[in-house]
PDB file of N, CA and C in Angstrom:
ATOM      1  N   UNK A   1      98.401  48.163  50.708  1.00  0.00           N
ATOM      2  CA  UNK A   1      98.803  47.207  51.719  1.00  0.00           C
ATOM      3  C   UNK A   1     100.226  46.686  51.492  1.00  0.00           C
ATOM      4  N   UNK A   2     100.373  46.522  50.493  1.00  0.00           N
ATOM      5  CA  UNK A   2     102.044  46.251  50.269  1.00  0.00           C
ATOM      6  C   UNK A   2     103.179  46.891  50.650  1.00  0.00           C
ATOM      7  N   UNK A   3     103.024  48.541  50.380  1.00  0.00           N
ATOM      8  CA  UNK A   3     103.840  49.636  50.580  1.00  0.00           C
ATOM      9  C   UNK A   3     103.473  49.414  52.233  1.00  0.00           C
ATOM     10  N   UNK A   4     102.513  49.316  52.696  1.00  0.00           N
ATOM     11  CA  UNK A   4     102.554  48.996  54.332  1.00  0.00           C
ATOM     12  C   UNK A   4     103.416  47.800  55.185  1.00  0.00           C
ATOM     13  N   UNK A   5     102.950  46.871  54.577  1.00  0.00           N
ATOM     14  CA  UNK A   5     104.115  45.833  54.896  1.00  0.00           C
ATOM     15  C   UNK A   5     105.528  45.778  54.476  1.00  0.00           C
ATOM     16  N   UNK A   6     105.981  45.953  53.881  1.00  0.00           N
ATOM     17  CA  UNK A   6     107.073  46.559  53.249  1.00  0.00           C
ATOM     18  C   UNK A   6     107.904  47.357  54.206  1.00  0.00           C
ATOM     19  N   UNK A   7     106.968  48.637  54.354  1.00  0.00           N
ATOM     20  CA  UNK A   7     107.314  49.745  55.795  1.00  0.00           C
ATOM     21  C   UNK A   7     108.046  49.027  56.713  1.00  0.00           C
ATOM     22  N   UNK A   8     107.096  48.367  57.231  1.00  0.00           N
ATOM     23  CA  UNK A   8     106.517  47.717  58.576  1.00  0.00           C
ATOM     24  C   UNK A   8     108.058  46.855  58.363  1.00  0.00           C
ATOM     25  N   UNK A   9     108.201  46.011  57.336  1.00  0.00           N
ATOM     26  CA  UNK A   9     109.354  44.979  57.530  1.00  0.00           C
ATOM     27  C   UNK A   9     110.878  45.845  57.447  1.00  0.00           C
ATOM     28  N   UNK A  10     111.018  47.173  56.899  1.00  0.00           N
ATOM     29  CA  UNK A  10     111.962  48.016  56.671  1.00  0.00           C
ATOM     30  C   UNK A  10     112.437  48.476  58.404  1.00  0.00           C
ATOM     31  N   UNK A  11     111.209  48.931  58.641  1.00  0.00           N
ATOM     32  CA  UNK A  11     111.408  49.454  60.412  1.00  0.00           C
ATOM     33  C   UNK A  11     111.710  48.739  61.203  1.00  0.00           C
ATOM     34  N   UNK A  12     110.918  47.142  61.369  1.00  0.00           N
ATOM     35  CA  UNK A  12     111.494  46.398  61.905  1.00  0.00           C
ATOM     36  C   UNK A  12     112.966  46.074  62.105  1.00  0.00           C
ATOM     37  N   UNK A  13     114.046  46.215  60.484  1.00  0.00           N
ATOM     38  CA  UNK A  13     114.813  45.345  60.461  1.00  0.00           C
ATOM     39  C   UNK A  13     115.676  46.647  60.491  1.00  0.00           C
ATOM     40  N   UNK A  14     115.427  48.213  60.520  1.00  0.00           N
ATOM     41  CA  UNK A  14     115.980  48.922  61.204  1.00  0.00           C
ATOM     42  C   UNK A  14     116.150  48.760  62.835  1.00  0.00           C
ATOM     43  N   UNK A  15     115.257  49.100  63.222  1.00  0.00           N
ATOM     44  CA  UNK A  15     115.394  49.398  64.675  1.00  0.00           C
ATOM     45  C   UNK A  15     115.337  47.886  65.697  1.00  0.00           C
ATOM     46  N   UNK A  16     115.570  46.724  65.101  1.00  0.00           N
ATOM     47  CA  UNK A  16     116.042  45.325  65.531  1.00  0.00           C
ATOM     48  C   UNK A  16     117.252  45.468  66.164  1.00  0.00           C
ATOM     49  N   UNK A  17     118.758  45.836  65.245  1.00  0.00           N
ATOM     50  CA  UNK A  17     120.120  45.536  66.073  1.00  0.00           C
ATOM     51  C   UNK A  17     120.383  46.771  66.528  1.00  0.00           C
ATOM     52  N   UNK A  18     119.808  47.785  66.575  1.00  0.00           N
ATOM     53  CA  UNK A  18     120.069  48.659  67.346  1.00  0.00           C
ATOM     54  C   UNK A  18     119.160  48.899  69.383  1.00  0.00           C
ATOM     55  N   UNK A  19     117.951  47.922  69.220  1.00  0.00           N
ATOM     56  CA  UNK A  19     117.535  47.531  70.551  1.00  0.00           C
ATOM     57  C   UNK A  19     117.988  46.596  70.709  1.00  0.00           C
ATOM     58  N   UNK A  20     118.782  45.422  70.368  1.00  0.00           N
ATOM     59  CA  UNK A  20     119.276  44.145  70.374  1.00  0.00           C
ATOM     60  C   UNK A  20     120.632  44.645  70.805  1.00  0.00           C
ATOM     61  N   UNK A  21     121.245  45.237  70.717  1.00  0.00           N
ATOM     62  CA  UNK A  21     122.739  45.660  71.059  1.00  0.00           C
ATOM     63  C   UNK A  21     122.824  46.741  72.043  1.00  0.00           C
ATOM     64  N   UNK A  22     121.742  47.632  72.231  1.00  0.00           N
ATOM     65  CA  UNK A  22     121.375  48.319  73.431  1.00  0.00           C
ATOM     66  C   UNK A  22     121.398  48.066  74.791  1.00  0.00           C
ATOM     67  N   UNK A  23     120.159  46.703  74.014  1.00  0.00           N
ATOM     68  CA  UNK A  23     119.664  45.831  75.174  1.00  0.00           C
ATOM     69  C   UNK A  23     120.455  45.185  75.954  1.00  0.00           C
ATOM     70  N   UNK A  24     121.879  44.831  75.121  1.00  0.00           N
ATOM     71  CA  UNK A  24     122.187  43.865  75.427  1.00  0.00           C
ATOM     72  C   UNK A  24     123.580  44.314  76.717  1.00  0.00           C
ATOM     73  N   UNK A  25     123.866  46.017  75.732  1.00  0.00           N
ATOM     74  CA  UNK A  25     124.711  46.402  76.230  1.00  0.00           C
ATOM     75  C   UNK A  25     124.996  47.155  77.726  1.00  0.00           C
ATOM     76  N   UNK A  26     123.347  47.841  77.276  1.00  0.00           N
ATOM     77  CA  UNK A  26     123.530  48.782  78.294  1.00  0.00           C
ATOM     78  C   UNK A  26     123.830  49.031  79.648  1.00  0.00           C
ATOM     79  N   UNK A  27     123.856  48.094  80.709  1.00  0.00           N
ATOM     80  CA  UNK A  27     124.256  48.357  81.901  1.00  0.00           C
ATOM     81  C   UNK A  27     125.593  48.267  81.819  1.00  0.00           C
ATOM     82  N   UNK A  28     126.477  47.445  80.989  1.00  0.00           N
ATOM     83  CA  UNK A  28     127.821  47.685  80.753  1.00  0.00           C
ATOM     84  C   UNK A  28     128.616  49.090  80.614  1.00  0.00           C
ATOM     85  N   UNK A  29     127.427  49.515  79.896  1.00  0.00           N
ATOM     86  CA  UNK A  29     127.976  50.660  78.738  1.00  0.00           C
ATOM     87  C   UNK A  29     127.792  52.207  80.081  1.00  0.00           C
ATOM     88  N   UNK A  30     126.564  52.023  80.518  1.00  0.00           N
ATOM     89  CA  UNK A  30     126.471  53.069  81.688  1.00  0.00           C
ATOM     90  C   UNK A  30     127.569  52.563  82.965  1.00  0.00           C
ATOM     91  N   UNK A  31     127.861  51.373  83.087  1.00  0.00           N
ATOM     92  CA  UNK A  31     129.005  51.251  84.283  1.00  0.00           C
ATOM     93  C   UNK A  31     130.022  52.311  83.385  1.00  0.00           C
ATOM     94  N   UNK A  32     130.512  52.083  82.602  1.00  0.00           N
ATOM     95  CA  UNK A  32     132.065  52.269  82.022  1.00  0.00           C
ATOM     96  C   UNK A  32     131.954  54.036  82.264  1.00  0.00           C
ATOM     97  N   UNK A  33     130.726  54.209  81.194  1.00  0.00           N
ATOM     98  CA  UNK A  33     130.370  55.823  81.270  1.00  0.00           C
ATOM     99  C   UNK A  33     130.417  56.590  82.191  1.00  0.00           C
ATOM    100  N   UNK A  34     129.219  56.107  83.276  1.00  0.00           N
ATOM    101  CA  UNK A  34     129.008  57.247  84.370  1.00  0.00           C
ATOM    102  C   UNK A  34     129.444  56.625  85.613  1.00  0.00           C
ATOM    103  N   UNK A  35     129.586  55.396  85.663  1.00  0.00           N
ATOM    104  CA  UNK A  35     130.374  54.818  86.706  1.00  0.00           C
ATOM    105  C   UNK A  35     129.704  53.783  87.427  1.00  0.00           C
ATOM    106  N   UNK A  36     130.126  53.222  88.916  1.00  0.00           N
ATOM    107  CA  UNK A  36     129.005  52.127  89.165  1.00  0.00           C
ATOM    108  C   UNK A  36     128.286  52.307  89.365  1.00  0.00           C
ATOM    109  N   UNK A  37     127.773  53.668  90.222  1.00  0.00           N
ATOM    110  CA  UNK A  37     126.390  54.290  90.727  1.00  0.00           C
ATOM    111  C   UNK A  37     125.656  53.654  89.762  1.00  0.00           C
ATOM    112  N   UNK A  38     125.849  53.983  88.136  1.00  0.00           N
ATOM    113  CA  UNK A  38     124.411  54.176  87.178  1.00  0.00           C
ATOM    114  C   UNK A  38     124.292  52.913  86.431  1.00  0.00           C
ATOM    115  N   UNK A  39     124.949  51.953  86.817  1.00  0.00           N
ATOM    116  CA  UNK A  39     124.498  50.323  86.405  1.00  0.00           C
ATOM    117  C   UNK A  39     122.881  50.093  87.002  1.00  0.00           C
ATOM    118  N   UNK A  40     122.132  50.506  87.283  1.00  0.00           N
ATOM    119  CA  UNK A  40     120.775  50.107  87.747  1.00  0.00           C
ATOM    120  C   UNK A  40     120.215  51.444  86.636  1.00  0.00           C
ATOM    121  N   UNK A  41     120.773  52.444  86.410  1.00  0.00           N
ATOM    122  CA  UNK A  41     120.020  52.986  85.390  1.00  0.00           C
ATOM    123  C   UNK A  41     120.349  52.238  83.769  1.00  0.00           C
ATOM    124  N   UNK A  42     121.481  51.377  83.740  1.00  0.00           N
ATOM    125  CA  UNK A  42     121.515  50.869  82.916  1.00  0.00           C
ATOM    126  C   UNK A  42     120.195  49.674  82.047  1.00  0.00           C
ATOM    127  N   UNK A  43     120.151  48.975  83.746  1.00  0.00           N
ATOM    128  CA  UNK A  43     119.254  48.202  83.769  1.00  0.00           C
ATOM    129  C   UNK A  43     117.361  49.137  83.423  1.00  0.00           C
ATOM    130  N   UNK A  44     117.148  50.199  83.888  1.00  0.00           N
ATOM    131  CA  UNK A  44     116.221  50.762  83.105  1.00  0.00           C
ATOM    132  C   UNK A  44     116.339  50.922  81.817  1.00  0.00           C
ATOM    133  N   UNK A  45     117.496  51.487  81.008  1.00  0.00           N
ATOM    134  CA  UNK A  45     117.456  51.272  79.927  1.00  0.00           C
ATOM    135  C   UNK A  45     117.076  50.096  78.808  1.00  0.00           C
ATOM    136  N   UNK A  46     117.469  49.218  79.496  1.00  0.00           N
ATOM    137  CA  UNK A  46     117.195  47.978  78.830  1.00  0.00           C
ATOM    138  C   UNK A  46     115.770  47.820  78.125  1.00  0.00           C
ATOM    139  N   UNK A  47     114.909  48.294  78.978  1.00  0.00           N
ATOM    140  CA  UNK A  47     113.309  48.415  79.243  1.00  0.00           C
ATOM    141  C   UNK A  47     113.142  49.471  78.483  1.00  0.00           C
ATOM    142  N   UNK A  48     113.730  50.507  78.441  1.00  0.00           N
ATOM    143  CA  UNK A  48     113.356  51.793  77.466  1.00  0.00           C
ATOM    144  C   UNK A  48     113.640  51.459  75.727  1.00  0.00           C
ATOM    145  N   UNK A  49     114.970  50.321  75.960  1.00  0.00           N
ATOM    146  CA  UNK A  49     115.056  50.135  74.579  1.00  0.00           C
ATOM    147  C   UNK A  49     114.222  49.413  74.201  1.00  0.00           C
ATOM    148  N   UNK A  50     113.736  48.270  74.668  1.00  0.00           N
ATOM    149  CA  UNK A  50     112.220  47.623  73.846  1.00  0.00           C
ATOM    150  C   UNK A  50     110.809  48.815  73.661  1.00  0.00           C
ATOM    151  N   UNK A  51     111.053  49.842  74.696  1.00  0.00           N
ATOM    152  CA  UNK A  51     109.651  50.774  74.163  1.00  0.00           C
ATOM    153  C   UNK A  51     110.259  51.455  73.219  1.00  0.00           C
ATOM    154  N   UNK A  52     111.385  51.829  72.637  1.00  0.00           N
ATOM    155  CA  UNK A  52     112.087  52.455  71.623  1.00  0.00           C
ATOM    156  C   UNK A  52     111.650  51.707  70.217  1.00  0.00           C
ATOM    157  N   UNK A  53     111.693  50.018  70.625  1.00  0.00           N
ATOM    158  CA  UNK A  53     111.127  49.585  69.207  1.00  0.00           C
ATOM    159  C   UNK A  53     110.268  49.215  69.112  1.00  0.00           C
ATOM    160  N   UNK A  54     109.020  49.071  69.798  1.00  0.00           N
ATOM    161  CA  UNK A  54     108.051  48.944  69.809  1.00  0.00           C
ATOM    162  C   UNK A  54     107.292  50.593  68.751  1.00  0.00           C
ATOM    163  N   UNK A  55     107.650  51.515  69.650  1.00  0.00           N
ATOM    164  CA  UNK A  55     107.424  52.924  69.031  1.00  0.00           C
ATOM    165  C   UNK A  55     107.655  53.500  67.697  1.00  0.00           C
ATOM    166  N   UNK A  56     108.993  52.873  67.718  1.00  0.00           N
ATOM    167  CA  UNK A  56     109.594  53.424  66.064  1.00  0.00           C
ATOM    168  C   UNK A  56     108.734  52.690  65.007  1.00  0.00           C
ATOM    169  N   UNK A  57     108.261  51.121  65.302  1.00  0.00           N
ATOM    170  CA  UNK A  57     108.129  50.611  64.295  1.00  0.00           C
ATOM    171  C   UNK A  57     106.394  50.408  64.299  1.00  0.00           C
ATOM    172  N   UNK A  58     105.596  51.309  65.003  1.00  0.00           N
ATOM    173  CA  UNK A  58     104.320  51.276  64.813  1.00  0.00           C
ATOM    174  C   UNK A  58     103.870  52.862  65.000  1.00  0.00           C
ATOM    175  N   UNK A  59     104.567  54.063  65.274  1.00  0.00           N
ATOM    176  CA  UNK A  59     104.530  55.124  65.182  1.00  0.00           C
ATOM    177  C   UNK A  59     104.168  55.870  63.920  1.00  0.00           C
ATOM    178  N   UNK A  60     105.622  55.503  63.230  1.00  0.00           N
ATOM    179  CA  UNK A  60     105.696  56.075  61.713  1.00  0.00           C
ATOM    180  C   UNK A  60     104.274  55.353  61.084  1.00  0.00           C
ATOM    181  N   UNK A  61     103.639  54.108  61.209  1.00  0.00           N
ATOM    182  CA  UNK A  61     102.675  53.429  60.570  1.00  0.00           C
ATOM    183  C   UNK A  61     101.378  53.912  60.772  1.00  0.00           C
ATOM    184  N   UNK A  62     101.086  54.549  62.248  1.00  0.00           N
ATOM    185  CA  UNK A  62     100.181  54.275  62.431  1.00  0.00           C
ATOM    186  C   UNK A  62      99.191  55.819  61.662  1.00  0.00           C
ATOM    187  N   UNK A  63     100.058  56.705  61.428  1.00  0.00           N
ATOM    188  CA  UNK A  63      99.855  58.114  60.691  1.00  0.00           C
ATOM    189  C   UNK A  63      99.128  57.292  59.134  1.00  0.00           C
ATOM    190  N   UNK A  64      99.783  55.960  58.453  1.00  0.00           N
ATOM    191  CA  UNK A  64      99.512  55.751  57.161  1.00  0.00           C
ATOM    192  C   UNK A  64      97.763  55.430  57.119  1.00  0.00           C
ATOM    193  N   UNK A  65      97.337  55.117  58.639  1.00  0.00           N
ATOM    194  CA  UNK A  65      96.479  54.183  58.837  1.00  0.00           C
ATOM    195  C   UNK A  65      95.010  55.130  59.266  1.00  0.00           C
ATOM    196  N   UNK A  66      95.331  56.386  59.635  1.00  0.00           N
ATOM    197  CA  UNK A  66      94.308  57.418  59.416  1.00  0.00           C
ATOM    198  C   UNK A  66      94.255  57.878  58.405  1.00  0.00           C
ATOM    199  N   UNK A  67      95.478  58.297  57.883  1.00  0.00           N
ATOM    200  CA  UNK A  67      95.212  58.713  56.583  1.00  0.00           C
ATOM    201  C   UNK A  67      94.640  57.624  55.638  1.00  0.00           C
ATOM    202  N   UNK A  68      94.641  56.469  55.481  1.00  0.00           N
ATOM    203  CA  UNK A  68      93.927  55.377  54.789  1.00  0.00           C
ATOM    204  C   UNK A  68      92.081  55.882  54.746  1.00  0.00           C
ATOM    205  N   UNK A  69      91.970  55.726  56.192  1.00  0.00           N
ATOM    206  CA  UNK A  69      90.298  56.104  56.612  1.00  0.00           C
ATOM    207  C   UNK A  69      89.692  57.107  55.878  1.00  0.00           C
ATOM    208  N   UNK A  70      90.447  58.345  56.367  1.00  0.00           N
ATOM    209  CA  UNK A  70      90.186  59.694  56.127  1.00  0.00           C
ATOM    210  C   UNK A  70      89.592  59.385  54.101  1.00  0.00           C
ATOM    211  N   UNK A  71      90.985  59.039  53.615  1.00  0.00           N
ATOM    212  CA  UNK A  71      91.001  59.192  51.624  1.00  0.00           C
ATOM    213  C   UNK A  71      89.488  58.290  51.985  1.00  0.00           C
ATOM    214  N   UNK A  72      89.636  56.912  52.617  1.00  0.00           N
ATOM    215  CA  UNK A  72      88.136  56.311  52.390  1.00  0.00           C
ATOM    216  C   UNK A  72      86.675  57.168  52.481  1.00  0.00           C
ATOM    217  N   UNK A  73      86.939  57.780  53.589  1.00  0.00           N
ATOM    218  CA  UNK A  73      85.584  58.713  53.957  1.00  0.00           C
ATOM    219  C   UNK A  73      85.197  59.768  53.061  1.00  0.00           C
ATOM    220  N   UNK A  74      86.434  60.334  52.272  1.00  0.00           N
ATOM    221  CA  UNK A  74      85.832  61.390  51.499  1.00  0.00           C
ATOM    222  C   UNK A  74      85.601  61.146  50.104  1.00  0.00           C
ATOM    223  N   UNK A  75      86.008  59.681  49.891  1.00  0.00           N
ATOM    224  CA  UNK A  75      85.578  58.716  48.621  1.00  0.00           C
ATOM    225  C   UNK A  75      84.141  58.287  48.658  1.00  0.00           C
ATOM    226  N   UNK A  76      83.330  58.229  49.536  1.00  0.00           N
ATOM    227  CA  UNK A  76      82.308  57.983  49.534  1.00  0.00           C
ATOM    228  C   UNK A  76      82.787  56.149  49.749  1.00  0.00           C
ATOM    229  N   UNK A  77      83.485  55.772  50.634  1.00  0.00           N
ATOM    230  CA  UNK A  77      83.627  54.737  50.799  1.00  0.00           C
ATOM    231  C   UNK A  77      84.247  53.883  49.541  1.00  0.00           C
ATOM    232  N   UNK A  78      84.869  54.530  49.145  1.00  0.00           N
ATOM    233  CA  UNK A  78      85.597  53.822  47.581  1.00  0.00           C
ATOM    234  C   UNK A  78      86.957  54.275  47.816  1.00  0.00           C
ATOM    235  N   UNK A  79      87.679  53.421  47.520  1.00  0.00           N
ATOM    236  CA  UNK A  79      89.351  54.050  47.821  1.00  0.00           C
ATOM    237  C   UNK A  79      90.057  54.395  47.029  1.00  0.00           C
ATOM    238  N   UNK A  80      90.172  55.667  46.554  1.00  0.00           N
ATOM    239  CA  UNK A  80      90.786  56.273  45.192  1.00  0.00           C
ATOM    240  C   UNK A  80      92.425  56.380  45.508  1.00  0.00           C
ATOM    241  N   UNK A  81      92.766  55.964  44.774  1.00  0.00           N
ATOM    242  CA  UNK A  81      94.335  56.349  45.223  1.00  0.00           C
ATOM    243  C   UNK A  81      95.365  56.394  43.603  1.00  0.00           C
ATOM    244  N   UNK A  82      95.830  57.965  43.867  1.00  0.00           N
ATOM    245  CA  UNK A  82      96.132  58.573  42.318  1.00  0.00           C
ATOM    246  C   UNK A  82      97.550  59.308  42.233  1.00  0.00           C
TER     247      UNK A  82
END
């Protein structure tokens, strides 16, 4: 459980200023880029970058969390870990 939280606070504080500066940027960043047309795709982005961290930072975890079960089940319900 430690090495899990740990994770969990590592990913977070990865993928934080990079949706935070996305977020913040992006319809700016698509005006300049592709022009005014794609300021409303900017504004989708915004929305893609919170599912970006939502994903990153319960994705990589959630693999630790079957595999947890699985080592339990073939322990006979005892959690060996070696």
């Amino acid at each position: 459980m430690p090495l899990f939280k740990s994770t969990i606070k590592i990913l977070f504080l990865i993928s934080l200023p990079i949706t935070a500066l996305f977020y913040i940027f992006s319809p700016v960043l698509f005006k300049i880029i592709f022009g005014e047309v794609w300021v409303e795709s900017g504004v989708i982005a915004q929305y893609l970058s919170l599912i970006f961290f939502i994903q990153f930072t319960v994705s990589s975890l959630s693999n630790i969390l079957s595999l947890k079960e699985f080592v339990k089940q073939q322990q006979g319900g005892k959690y060996c870990i070696s």
